[in-house]
C-alpha atoms as a PDB file:
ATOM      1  CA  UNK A   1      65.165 -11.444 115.582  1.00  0.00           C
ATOM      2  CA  UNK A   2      66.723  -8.347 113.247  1.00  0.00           C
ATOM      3  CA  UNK A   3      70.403  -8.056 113.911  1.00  0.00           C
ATOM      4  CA  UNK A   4      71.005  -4.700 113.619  1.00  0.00           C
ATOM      5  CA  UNK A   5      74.372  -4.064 111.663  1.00  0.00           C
ATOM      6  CA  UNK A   6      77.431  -3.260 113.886  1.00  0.00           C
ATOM      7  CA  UNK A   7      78.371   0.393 113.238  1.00  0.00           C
ATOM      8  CA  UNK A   8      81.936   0.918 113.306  1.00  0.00           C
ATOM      9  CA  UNK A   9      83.227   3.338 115.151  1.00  0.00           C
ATOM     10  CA  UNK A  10      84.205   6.611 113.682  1.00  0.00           C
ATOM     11  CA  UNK A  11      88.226   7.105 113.185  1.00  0.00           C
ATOM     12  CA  UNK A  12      89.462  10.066 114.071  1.00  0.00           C
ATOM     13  CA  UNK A  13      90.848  12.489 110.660  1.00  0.00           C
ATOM     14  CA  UNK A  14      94.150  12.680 109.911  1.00  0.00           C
ATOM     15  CA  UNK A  15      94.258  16.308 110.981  1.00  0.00           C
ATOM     16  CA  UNK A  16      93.191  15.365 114.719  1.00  0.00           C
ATOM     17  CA  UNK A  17      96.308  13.024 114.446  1.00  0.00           C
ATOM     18  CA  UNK A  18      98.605  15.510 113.319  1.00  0.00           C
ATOM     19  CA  UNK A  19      97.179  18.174 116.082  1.00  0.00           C
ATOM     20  CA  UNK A  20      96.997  15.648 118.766  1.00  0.00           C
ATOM     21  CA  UNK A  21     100.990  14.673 118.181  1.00  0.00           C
ATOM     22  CA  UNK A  22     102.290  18.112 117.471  1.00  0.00           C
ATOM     23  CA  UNK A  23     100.592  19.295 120.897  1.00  0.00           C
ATOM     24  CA  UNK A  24     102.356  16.557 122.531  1.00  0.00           C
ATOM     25  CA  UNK A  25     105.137  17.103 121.246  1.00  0.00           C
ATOM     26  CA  UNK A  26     105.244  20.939 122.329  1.00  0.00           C
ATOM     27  CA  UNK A  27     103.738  20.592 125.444  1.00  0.00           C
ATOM     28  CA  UNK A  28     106.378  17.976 126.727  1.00  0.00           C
ATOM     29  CA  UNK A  29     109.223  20.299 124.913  1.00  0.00           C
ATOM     30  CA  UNK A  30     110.063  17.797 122.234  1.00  0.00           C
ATOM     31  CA  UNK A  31     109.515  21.032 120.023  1.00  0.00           C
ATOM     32  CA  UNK A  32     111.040  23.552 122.365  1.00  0.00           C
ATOM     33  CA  UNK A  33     110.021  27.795 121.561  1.00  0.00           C
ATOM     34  CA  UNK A  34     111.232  28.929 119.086  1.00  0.00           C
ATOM     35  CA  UNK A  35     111.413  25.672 116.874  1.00  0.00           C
ATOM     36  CA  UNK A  36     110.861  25.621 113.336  1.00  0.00           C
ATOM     37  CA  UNK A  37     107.626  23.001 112.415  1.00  0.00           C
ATOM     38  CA  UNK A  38     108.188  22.229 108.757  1.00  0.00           C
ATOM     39  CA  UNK A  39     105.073  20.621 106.884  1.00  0.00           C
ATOM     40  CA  UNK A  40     106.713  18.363 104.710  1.00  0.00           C
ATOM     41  CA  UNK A  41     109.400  16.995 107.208  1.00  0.00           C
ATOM     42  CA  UNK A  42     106.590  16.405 109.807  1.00  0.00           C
ATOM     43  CA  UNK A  43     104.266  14.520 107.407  1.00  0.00           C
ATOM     44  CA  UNK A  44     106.918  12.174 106.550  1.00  0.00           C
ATOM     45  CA  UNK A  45     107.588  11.651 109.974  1.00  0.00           C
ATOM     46  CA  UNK A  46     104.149  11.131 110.688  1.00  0.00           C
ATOM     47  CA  UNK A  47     103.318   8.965 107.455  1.00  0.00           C
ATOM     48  CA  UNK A  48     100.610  11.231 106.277  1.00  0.00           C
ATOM     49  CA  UNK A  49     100.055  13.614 103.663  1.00  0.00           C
ATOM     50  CA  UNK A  50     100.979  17.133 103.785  1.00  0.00           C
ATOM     51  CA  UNK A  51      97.476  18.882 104.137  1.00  0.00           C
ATOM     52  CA  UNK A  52      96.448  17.484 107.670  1.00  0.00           C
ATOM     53  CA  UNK A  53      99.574  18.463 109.110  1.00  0.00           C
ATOM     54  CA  UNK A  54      98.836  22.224 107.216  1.00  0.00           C
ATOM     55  CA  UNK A  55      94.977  22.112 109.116  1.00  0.00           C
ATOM     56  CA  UNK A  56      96.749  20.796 112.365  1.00  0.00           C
ATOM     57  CA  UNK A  57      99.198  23.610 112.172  1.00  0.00           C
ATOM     58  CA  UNK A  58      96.875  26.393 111.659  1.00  0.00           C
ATOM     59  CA  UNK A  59      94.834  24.957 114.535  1.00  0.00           C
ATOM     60  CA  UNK A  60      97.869  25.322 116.394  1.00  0.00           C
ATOM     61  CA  UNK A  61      98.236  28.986 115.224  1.00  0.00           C
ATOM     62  CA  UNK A  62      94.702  29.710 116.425  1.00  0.00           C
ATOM     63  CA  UNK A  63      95.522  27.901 119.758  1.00  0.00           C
ATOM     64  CA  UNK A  64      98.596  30.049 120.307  1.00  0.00           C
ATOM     65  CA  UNK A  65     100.932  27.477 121.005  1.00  0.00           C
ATOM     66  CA  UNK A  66     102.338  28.129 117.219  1.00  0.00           C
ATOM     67  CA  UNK A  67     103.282  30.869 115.306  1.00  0.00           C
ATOM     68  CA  UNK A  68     103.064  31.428 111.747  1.00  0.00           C
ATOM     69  CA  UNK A  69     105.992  34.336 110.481  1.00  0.00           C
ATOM     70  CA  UNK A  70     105.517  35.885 107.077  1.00  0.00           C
ATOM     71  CA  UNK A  71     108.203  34.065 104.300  1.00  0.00           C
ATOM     72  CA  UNK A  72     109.752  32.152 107.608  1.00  0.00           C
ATOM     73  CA  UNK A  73     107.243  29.654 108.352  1.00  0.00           C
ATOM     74  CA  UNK A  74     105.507  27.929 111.355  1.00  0.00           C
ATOM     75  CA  UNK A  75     107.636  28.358 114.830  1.00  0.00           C
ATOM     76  CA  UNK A  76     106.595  26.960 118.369  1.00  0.00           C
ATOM     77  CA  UNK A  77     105.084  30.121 119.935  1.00  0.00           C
ATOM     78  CA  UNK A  78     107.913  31.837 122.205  1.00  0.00           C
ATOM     79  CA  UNK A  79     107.179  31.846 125.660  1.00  0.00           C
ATOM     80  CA  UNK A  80     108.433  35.696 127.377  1.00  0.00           C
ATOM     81  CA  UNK A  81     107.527  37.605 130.199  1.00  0.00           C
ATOM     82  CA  UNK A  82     104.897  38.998 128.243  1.00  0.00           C
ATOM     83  CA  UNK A  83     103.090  35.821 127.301  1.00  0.00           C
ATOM     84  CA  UNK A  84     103.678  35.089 130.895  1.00  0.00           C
ATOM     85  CA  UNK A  85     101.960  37.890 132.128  1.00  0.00           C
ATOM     86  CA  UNK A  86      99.344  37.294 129.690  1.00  0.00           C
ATOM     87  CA  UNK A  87      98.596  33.552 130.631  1.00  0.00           C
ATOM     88  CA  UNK A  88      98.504  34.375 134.565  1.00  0.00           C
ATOM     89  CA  UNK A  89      95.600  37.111 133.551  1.00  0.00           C
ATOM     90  CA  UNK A  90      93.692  34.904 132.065  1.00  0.00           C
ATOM     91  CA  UNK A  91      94.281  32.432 134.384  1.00  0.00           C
ATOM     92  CA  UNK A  92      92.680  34.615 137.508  1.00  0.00           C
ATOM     93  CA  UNK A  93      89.820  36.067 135.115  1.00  0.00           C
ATOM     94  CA  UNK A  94      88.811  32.011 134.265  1.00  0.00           C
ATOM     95  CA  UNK A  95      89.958  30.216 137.291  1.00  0.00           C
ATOM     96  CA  UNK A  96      88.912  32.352 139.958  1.00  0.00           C
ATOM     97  CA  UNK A  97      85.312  32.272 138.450  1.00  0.00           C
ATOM     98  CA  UNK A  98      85.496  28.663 137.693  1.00  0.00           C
ATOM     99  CA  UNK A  99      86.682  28.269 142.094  1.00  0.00           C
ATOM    100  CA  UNK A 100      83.360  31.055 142.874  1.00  0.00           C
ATOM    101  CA  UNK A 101      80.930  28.329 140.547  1.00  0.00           C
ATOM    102  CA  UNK A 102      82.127  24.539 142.146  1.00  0.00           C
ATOM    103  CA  UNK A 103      82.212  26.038 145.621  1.00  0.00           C
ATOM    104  CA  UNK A 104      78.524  26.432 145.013  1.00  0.00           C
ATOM    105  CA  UNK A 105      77.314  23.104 143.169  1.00  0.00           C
ATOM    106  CA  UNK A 106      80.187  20.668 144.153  1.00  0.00           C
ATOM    107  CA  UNK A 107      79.421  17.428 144.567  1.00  0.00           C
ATOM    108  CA  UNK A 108      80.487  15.076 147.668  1.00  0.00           C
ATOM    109  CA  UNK A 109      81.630  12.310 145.037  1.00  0.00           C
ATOM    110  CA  UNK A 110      83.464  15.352 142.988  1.00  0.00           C
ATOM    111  CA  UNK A 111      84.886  16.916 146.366  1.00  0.00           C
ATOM    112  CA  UNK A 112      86.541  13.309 147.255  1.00  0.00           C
ATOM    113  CA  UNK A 113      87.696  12.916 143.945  1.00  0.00           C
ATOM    114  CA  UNK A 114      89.342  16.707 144.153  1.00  0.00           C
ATOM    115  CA  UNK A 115      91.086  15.291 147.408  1.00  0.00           C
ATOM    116  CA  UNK A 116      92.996  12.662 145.969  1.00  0.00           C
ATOM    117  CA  UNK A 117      94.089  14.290 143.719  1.00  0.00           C
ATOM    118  CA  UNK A 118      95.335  17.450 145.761  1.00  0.00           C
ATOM    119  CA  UNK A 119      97.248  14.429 148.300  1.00  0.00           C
ATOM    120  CA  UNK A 120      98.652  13.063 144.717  1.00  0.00           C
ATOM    121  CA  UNK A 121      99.900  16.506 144.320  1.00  0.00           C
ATOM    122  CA  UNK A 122     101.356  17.371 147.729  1.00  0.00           C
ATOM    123  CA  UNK A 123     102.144  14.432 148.094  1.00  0.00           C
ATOM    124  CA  UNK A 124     104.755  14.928 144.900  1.00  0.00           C
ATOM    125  CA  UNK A 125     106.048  18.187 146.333  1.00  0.00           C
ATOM    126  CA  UNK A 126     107.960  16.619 148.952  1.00  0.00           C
ATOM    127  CA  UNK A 127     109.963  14.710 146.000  1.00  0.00           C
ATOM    128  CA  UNK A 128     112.657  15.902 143.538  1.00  0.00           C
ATOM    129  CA  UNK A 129     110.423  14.623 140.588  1.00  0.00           C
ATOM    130  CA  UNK A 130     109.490  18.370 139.649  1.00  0.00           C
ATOM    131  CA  UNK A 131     107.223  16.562 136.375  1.00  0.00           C
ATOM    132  CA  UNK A 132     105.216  14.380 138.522  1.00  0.00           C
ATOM    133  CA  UNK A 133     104.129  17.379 140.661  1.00  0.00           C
ATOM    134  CA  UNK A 134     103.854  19.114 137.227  1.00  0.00           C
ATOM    135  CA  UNK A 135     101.371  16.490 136.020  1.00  0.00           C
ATOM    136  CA  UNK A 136      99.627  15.803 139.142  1.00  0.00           C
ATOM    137  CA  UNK A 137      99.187  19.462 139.748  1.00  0.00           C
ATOM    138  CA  UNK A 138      97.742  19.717 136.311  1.00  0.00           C
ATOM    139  CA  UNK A 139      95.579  17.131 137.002  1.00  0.00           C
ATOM    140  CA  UNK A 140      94.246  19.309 140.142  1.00  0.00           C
ATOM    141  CA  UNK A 141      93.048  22.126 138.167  1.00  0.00           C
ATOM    142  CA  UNK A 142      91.779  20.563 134.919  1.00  0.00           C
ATOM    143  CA  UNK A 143      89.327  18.555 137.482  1.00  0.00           C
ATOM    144  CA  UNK A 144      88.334  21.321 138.787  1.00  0.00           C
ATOM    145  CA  UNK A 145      87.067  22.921 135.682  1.00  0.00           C
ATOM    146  CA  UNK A 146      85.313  19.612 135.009  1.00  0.00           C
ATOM    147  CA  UNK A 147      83.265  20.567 137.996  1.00  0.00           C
ATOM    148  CA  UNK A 148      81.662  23.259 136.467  1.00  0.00           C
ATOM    149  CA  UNK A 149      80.310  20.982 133.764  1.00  0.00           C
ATOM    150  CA  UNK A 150      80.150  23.706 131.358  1.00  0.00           C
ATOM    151  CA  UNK A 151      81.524  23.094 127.787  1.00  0.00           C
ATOM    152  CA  UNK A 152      82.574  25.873 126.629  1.00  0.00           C
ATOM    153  CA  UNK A 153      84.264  27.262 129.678  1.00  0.00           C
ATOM    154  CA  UNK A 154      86.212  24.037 129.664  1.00  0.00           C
ATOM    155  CA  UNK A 155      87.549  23.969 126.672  1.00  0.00           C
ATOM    156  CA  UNK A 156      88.955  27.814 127.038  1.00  0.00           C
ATOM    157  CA  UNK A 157      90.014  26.324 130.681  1.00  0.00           C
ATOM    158  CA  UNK A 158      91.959  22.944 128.831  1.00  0.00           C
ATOM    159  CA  UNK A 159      93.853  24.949 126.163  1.00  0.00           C
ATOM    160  CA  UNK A 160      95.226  27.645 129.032  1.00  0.00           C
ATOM    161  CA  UNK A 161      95.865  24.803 131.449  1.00  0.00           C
ATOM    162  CA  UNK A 162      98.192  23.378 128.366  1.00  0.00           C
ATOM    163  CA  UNK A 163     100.098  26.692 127.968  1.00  0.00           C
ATOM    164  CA  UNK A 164     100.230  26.664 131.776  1.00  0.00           C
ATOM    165  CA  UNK A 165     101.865  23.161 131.837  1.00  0.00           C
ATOM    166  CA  UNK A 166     104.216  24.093 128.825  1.00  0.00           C
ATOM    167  CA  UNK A 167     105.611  26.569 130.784  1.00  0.00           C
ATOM    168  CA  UNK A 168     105.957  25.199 134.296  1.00  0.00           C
ATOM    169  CA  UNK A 169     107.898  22.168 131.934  1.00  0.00           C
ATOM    170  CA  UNK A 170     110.193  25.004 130.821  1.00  0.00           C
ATOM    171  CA  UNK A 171     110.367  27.034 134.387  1.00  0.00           C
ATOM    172  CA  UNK A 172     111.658  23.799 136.182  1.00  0.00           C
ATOM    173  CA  UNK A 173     113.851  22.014 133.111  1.00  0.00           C
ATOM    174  CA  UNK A 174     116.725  24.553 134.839  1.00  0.00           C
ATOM    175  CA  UNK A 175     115.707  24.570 138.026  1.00  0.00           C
ATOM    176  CA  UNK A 176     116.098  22.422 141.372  1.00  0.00           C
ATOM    177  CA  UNK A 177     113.161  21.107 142.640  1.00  0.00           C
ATOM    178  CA  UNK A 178     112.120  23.292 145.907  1.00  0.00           C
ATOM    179  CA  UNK A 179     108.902  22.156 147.822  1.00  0.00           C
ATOM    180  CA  UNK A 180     108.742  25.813 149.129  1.00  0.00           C
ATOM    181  CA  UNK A 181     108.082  27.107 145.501  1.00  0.00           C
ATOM    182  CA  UNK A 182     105.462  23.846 144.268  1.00  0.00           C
ATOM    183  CA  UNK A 183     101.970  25.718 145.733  1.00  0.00           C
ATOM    184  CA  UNK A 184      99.620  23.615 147.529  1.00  0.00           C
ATOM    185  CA  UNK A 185      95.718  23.793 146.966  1.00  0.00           C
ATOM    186  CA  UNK A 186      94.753  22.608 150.968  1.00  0.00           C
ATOM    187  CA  UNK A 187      93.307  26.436 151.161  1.00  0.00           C
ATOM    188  CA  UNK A 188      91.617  25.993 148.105  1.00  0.00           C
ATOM    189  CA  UNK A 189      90.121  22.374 149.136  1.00  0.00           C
ATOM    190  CA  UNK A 190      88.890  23.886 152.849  1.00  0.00           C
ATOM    191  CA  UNK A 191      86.984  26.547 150.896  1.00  0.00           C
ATOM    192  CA  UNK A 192      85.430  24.314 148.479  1.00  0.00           C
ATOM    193  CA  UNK A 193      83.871  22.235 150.932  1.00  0.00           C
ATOM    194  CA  UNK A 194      82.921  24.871 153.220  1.00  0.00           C
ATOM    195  CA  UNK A 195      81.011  25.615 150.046  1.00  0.00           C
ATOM    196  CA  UNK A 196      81.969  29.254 150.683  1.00  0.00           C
ATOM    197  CA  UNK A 197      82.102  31.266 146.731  1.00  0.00           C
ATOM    198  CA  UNK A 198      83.988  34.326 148.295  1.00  0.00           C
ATOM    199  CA  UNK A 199      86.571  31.927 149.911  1.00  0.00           C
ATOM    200  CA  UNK A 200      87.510  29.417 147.248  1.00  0.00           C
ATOM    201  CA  UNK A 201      87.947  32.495 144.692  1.00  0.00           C
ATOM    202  CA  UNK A 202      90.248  34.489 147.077  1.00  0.00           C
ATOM    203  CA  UNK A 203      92.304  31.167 147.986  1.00  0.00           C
ATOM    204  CA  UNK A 204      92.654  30.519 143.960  1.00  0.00           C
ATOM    205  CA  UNK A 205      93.483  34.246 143.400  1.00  0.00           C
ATOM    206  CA  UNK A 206      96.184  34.220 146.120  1.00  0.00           C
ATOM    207  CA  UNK A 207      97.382  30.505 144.898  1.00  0.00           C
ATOM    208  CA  UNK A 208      97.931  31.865 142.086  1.00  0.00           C
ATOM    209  CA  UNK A 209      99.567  35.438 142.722  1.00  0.00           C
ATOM    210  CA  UNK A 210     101.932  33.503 145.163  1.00  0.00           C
ATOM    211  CA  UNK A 211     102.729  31.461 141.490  1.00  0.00           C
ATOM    212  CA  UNK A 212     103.528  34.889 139.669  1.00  0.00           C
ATOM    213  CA  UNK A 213     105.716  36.324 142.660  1.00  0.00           C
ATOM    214  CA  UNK A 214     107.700  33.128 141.911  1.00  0.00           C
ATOM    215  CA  UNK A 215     107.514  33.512 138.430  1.00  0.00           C
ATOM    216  CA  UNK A 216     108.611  37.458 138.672  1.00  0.00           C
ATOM    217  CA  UNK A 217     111.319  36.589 140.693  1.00  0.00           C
ATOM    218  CA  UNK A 218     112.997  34.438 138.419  1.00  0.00           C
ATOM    219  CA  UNK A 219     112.789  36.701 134.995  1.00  0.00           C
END
């Protein structure tokens, strides 16, 4: 018998490094707005040359969540009523559609999984631990993209979701925890099994226009 030669498996660049850590880093707030992100001090943090954390930064630029400034530099994007405004947009224009699609081909085995993870969620708004909400919350709506099973909407879906999480870190990091202002998805749920298109987008558009009246409030 031929062994066939073990193939090993590919590594990922040093670029996809660099991106992957910077994201983390200013999705969690590690890098906070406003922040300068200087090439050279970040490759020597990262032990790595100087030109993947360049590609990872522009990546970032073209993601949003940094800014390049003529003769300043690279800053972590700010994050104003404006951008606000702009990221709840998008959200109804992608989400809404994305709620009208799984209410139509969901699964049973996707509608259970959906389930636990909306009791994960409410189950966290009843807590002061405004981050695990945060993350289980998060984890609510990126499954629900993965519904759809359509590429390319998710990864326009994934990148907002980040810049949606960002945020909601930075909305609650001076704020007390209130279960009254943590939105549930139980509408949301009902509709999707009902397998009703008209009902699932109207509960996601009102889910999240109750989030912006929140939001509106505050600025």
């Amino acid at each position: 018998m031929i062994e066939k030669p073990v193939v090993p498996a590919s590594q990922p660049r040093a670029s996809e490094l660099a991106y992957d850590e910077l994201l983390e880093r200013i999705i969690t707030l590690r890098l906070p707005p406003g922040a300068l992100v200087n090439e050279q001090a970040m490759a020597n943090e990262l032990g790595m040359g100087r030109m993947p954390v360049r590609e990872a930064i522009a990546r970032l630029a073209t993601d949003r969540f940094i800014t390049v400034l003529p003769r300043r530099g690279a800053v972590v994007s700010p994050v104003g009523l404006d951008e606000v405004l702009n990221m709840f947009e998008a959200r109804e224009a992608i989400e809404c559609g994305v709620a009208y699609i799984v209410a139509k081909r969901a699964s049973d085995e996707d509608l259970g999984t959906l389930r636990e993870l909306v009791k994960a969620a409410d189950g966290a708004r009843e807590g002061a631990d405004h981050e695990a909400f945060l993350r289980d919350d998060h984890a609510v709506h990126a499954f629900l993209v993965h519904m759809v099973r359509n590429s390319l909407l998710q990864d326009a879906a994934d990148r907002l979701l980040l810049h949606n999480l960002r945020f909601w870190r930075m909305y609650w990091e001076s704020r007390s925890p209130q279960p009254s202002a943590m939105m549930s998805h139980s509408a949301l749920v009902s509709a999707l099994e009902a397998h009703d298109p008209e009902l699932a987008a109207k509960a996601m558009r009102e889910h999240l226009e109750a989030s912006l009246l929140l939001v509106k409030s505050s600025f």
